[in-house]
Protein backbone atom coordinates (compact mmCIF):
# COMPACT_ATOMS: atom_id res chain seq x y z
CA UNK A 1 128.65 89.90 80.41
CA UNK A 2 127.54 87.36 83.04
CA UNK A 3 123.95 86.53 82.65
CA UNK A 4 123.17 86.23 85.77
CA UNK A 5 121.84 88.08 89.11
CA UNK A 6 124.88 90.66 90.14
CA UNK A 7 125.01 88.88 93.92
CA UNK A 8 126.47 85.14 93.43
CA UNK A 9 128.12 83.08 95.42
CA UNK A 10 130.32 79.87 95.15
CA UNK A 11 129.20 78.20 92.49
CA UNK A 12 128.86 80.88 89.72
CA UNK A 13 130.44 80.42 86.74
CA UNK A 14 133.87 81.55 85.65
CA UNK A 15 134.72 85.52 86.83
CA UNK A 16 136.29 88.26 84.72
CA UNK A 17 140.12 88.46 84.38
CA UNK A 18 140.32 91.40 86.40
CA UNK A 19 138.53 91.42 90.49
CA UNK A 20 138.65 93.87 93.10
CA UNK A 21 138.09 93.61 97.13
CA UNK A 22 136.89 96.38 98.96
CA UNK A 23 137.38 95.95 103.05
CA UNK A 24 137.33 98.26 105.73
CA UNK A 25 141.10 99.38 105.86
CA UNK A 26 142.36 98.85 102.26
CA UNK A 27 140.95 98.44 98.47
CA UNK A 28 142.71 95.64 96.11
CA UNK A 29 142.81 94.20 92.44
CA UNK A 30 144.34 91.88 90.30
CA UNK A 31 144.44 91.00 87.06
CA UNK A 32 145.27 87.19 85.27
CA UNK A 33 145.89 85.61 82.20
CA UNK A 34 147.07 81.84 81.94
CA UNK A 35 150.86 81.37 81.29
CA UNK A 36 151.70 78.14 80.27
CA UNK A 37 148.86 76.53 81.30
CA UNK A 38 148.30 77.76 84.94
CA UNK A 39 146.74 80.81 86.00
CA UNK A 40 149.17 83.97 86.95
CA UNK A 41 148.81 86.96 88.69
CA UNK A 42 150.20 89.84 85.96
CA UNK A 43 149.47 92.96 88.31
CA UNK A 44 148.23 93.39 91.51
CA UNK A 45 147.58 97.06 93.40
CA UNK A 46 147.27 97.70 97.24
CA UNK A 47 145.40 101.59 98.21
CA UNK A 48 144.90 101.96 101.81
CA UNK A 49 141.52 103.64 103.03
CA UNK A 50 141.44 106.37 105.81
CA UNK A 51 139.81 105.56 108.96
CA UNK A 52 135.64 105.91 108.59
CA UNK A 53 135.63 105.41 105.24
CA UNK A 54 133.79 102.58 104.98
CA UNK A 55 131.61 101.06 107.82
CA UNK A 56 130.34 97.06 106.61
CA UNK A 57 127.12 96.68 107.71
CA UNK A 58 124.01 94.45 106.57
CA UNK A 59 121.07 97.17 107.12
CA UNK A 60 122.44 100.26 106.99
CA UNK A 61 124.69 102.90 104.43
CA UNK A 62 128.42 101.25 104.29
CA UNK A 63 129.77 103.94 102.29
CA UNK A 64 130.29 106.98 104.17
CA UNK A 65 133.64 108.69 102.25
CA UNK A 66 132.78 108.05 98.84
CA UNK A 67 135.03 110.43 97.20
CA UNK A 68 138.26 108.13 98.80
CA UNK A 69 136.38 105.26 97.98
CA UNK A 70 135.96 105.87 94.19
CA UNK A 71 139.59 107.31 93.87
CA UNK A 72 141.01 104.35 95.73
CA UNK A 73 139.03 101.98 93.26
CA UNK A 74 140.51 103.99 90.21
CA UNK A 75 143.90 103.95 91.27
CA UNK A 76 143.99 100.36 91.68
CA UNK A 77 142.09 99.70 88.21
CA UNK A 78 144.63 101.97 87.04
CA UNK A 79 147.30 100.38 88.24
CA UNK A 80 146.16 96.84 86.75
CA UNK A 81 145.25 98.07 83.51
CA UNK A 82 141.69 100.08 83.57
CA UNK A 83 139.98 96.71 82.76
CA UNK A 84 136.42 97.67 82.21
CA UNK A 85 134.79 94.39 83.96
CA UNK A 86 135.38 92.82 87.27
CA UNK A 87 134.59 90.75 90.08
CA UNK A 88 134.11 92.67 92.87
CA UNK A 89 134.71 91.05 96.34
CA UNK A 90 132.99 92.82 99.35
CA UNK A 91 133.27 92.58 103.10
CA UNK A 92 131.37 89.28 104.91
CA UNK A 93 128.81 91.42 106.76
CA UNK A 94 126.89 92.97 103.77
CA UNK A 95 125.84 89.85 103.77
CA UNK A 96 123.64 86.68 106.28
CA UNK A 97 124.80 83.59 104.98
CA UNK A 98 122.07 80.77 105.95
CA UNK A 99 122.28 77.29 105.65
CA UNK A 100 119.20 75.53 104.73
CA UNK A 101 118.07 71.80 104.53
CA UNK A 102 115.16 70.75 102.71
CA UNK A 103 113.81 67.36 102.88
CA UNK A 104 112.49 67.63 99.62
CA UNK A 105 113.70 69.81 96.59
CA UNK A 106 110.93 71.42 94.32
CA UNK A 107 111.92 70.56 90.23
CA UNK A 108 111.25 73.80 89.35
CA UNK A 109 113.44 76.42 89.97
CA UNK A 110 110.99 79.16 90.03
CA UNK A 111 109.08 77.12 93.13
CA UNK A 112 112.66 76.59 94.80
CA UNK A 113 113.50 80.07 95.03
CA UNK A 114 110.47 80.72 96.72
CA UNK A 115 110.60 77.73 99.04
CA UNK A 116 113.98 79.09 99.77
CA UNK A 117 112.78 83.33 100.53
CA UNK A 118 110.19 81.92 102.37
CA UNK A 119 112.62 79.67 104.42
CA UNK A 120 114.86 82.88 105.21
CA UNK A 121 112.29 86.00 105.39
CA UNK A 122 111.78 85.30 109.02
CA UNK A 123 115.57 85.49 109.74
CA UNK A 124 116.10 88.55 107.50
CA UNK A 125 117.14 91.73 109.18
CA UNK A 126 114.81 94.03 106.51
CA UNK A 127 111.78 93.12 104.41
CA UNK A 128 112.35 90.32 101.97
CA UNK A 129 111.16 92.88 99.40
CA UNK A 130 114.51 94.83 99.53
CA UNK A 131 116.61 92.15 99.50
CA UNK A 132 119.15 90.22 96.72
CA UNK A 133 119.38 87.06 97.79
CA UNK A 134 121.50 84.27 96.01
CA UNK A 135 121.41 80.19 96.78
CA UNK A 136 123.36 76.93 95.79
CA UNK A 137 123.59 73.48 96.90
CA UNK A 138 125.46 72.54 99.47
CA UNK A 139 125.94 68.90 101.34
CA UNK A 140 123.58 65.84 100.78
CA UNK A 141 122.49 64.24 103.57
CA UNK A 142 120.66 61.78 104.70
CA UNK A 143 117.84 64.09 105.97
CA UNK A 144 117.62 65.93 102.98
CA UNK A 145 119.48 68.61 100.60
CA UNK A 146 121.52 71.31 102.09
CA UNK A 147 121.91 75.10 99.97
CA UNK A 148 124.06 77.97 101.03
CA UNK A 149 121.83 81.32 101.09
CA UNK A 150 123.12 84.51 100.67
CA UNK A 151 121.09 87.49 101.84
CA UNK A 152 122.06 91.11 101.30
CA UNK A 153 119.94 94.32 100.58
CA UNK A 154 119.73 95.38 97.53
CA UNK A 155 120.82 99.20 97.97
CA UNK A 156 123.81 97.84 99.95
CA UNK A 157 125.41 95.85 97.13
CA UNK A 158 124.68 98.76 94.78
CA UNK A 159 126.58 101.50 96.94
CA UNK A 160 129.43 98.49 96.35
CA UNK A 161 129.16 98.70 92.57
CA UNK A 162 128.70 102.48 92.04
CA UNK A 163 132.16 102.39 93.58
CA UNK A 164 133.37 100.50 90.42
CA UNK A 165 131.13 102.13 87.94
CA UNK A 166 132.04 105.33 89.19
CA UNK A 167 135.61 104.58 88.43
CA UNK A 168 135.02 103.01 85.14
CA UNK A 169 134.10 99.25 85.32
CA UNK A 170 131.09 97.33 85.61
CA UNK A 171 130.94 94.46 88.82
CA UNK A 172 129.77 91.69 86.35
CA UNK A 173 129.96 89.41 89.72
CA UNK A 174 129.37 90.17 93.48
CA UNK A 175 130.41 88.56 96.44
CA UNK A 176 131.70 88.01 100.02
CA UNK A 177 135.43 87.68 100.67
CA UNK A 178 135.42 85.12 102.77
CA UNK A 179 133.36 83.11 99.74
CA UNK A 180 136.31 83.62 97.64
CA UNK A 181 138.74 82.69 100.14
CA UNK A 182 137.71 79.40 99.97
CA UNK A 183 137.83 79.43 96.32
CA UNK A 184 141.21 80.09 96.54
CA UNK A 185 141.83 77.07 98.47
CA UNK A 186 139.47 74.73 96.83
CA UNK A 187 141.77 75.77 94.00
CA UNK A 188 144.77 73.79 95.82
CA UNK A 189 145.84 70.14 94.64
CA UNK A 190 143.95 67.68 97.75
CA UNK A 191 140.48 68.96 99.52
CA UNK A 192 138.57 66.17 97.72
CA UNK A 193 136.61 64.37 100.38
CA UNK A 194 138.28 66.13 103.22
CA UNK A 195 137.06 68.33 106.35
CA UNK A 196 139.04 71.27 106.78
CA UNK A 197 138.79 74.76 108.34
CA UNK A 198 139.30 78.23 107.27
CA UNK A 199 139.26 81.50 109.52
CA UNK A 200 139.07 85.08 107.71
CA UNK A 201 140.38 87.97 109.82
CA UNK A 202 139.53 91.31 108.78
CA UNK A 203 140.39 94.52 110.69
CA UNK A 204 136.61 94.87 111.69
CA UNK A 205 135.28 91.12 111.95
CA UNK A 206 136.28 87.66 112.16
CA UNK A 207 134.84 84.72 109.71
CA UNK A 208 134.66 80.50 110.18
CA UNK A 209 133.84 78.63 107.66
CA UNK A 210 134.33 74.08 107.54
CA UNK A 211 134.23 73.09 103.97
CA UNK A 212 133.72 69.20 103.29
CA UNK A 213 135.38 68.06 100.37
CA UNK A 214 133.71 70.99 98.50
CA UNK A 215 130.94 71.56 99.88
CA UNK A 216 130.71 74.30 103.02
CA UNK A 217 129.03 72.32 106.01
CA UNK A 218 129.36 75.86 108.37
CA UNK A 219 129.67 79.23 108.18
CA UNK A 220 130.24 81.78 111.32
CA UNK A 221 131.08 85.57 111.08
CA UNK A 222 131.43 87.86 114.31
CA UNK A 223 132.37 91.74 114.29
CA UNK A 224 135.80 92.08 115.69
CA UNK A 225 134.72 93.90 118.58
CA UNK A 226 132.31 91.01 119.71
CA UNK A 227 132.86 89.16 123.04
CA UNK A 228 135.38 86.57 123.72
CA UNK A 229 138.92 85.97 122.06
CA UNK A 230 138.41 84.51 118.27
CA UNK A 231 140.69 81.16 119.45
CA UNK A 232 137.27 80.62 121.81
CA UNK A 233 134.84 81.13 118.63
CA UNK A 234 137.13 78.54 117.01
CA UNK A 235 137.11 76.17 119.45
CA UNK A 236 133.23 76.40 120.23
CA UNK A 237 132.88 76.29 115.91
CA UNK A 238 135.22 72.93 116.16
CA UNK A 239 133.09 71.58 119.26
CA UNK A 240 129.97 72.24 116.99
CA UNK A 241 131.61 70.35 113.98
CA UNK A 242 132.44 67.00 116.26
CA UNK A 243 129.18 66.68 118.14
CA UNK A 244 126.59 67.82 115.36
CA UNK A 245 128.37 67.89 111.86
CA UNK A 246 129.50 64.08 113.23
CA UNK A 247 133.08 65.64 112.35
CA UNK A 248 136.03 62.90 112.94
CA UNK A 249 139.28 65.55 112.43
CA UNK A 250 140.19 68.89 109.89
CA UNK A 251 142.68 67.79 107.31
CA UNK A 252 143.84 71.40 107.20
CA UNK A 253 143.42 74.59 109.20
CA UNK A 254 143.81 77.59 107.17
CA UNK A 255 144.61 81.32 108.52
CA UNK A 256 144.32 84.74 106.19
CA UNK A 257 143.42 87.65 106.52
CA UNK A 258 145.50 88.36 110.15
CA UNK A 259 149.04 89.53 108.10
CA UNK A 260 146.93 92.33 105.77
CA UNK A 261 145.47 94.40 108.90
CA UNK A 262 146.94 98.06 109.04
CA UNK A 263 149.02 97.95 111.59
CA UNK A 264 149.63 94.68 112.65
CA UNK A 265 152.83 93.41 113.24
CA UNK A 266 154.24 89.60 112.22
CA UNK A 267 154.44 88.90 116.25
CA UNK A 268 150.87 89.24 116.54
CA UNK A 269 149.81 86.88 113.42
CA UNK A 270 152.02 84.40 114.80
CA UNK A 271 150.73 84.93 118.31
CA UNK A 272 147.23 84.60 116.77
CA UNK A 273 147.98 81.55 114.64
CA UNK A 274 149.70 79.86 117.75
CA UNK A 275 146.29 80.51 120.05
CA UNK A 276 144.45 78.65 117.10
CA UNK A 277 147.11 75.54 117.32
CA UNK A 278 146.63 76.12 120.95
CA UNK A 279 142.82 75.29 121.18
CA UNK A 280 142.45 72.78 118.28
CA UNK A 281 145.25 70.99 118.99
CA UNK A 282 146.70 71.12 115.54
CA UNK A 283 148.68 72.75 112.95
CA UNK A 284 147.47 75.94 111.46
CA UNK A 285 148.84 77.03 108.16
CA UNK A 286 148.60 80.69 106.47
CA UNK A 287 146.62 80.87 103.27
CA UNK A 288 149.25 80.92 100.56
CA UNK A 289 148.00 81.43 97.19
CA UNK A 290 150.89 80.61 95.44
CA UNK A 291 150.08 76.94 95.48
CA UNK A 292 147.11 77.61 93.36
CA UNK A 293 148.36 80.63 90.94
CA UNK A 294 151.64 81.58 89.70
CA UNK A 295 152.94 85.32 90.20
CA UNK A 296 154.53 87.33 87.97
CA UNK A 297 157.94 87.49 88.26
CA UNK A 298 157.75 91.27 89.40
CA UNK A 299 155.87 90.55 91.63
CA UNK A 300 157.27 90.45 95.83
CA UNK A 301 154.93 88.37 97.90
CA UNK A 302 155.28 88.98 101.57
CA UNK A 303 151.94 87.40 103.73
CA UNK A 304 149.97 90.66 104.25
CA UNK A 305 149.96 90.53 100.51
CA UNK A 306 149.16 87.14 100.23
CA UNK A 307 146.42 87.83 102.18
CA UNK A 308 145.20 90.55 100.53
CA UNK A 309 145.20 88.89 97.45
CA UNK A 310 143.44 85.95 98.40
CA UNK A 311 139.84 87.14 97.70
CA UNK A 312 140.78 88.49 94.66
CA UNK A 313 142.37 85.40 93.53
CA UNK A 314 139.62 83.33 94.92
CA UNK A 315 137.16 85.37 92.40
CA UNK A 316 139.32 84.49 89.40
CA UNK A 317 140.07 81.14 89.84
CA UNK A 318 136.36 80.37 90.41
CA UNK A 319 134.56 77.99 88.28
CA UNK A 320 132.98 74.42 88.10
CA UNK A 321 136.25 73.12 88.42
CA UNK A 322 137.09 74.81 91.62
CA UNK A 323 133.71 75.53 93.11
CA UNK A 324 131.49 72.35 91.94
């Protein structure tokens, strides 16, 4: 068992061999073991959710069908093997992800946490009281030390892992997919020292995130049904990057998330990733996890898989040699 606070985020130490996503449309697991030396997929199982049955929010109730819930979480633990601990991967907007720069860091970590609730109460949605809030560093700079807070309430990210414990596992680790994501990435041969760009499409809300070398810089999530086309939230987030990150160029632009929606046809990914090349001017490439685990041989992998699987994969392949 993980000694530490159920709601990480990208630094935490190795995850279970078994994780599980839970989004809006769809509920997902995997399960590794290393083959030869590299890390490999063994089983993987897909359960699509009816419509209502979950509604990600940050202050209120998220679970609102949890008898499909639970059964879709069994039948993919089930199908992987009934492992009885996890990672569990959870939609972006359970959670406010802060960035915060402090000129000076307190030595003790008791007086940093508190430097760092104080820092965020006033931006928290609820009382500080009720939430779970997790921290890491991020970028040095010269102004100071940046760390990545993660704020969620506490009864939110337990309706999350009564889904698993209801179904027979224990979430030894909690986090937000987008988080993992970049794990899987970071997990790729290359991002040392390099800017590059990620954008997370979900069914219900769009995330940005600019990791630099490995370190994320920016972080941007918007509900799907918010105002203006995601290319424009891209190209205002790559604005941003140039004129106050003093960003000179992304060595990659990655896309997931957009093949794994219910519904939506290959036309409109590439339609979606071709408005993205459109606005920044570059090449965008589809998350592909393959370059940083192997599948099982059983396995088919079309993108809306890929996709699927790249939180889960993200969560497994985390560690301080993927996340330091």
């Amino acid at each position: 068992m993980i000694a530490l606070p159920a709601w990480l985020s990208l630094d935490a130490p190795a995850a279970p061999t078994s994780a599980i996503d839970v989004s809006v449309n769809r509920v997902t697991a995997a399960s590794v073991e290393t083959r030869s030396g590299r890390l490999t997929v063994t089983a993987h199982a897909v359960e699509l959710l009816p419509g209502g049955a979950l509604a990600p929010s940050l202050t209120t109730e998220n679970v609102r069908d949890r008898a499909s819930l639970v059964a879709a979480v069994r039948r993919v633990l089930d199908a992987i093997g009934r492992p009885r601990r996890v990672a569990l991967t959870v939609p972006d907007p359970v959670a406010k992800v802060s960035l915060v720069r402090f000129e000076k860091v307190p030595a003790k970590a008791q007086e940093l946490e508190q430097v760092v609730r104080w820092q965020v109460r006033k931006a928290a949605p609820f009382p500080i009281e009720e939430a779970q809030m997790s921290y890491f560093p991020g970028a040095a700079t010269p102004d100071g030390q940046e760390f990545i807070v993660s704020l969620a309430r506490r009864k939110i990210v337990e309706e999350y892992e009564s889904l698993c414990q209801d179904a027979g596992a224990h979430a030894g680790l909690v986090d937000i997919s987008t988080f993992n994501v970049i794990n899987a990435v970071l997990a790729e041969p290359g991002y040392e020292g390099q800017d590059w760009l990620l954008v997370n499409v979900s069914a219900d809300y769009a995330s940005i995130a600019v990791v630099r070398g490995g370190d994320l810089i920016l972080f941007r999530s918007r509900n799907a049904d918010a105002d203006g086309t995601l290319a424009d939230l891209v190209h205002q987030t790559a604005m941003y990057y140039e004129d106050r990150l003093q960003g000179s160029g992304f060595s990659h632009v990655r896309l997931c998330g957009a093949a794994a929606v219910q519904g939506r046809q290959v036309t409109e990914v590439e339609q979606i990733r071709r408005s993205l090349e459109d606005r920044l001017q570059t090449s965008v490439e589809t998350v592909d996890i393959r370059s940083a685990v192997a599948l099982s041989d059983r396995i088919m992998a079309s993108q809306g898989l890929l996709d699927a699987l790249a939180p889960v994969v993200g969560a497994l392949a985390r560690g301080p040699q993927v996340a330091a």
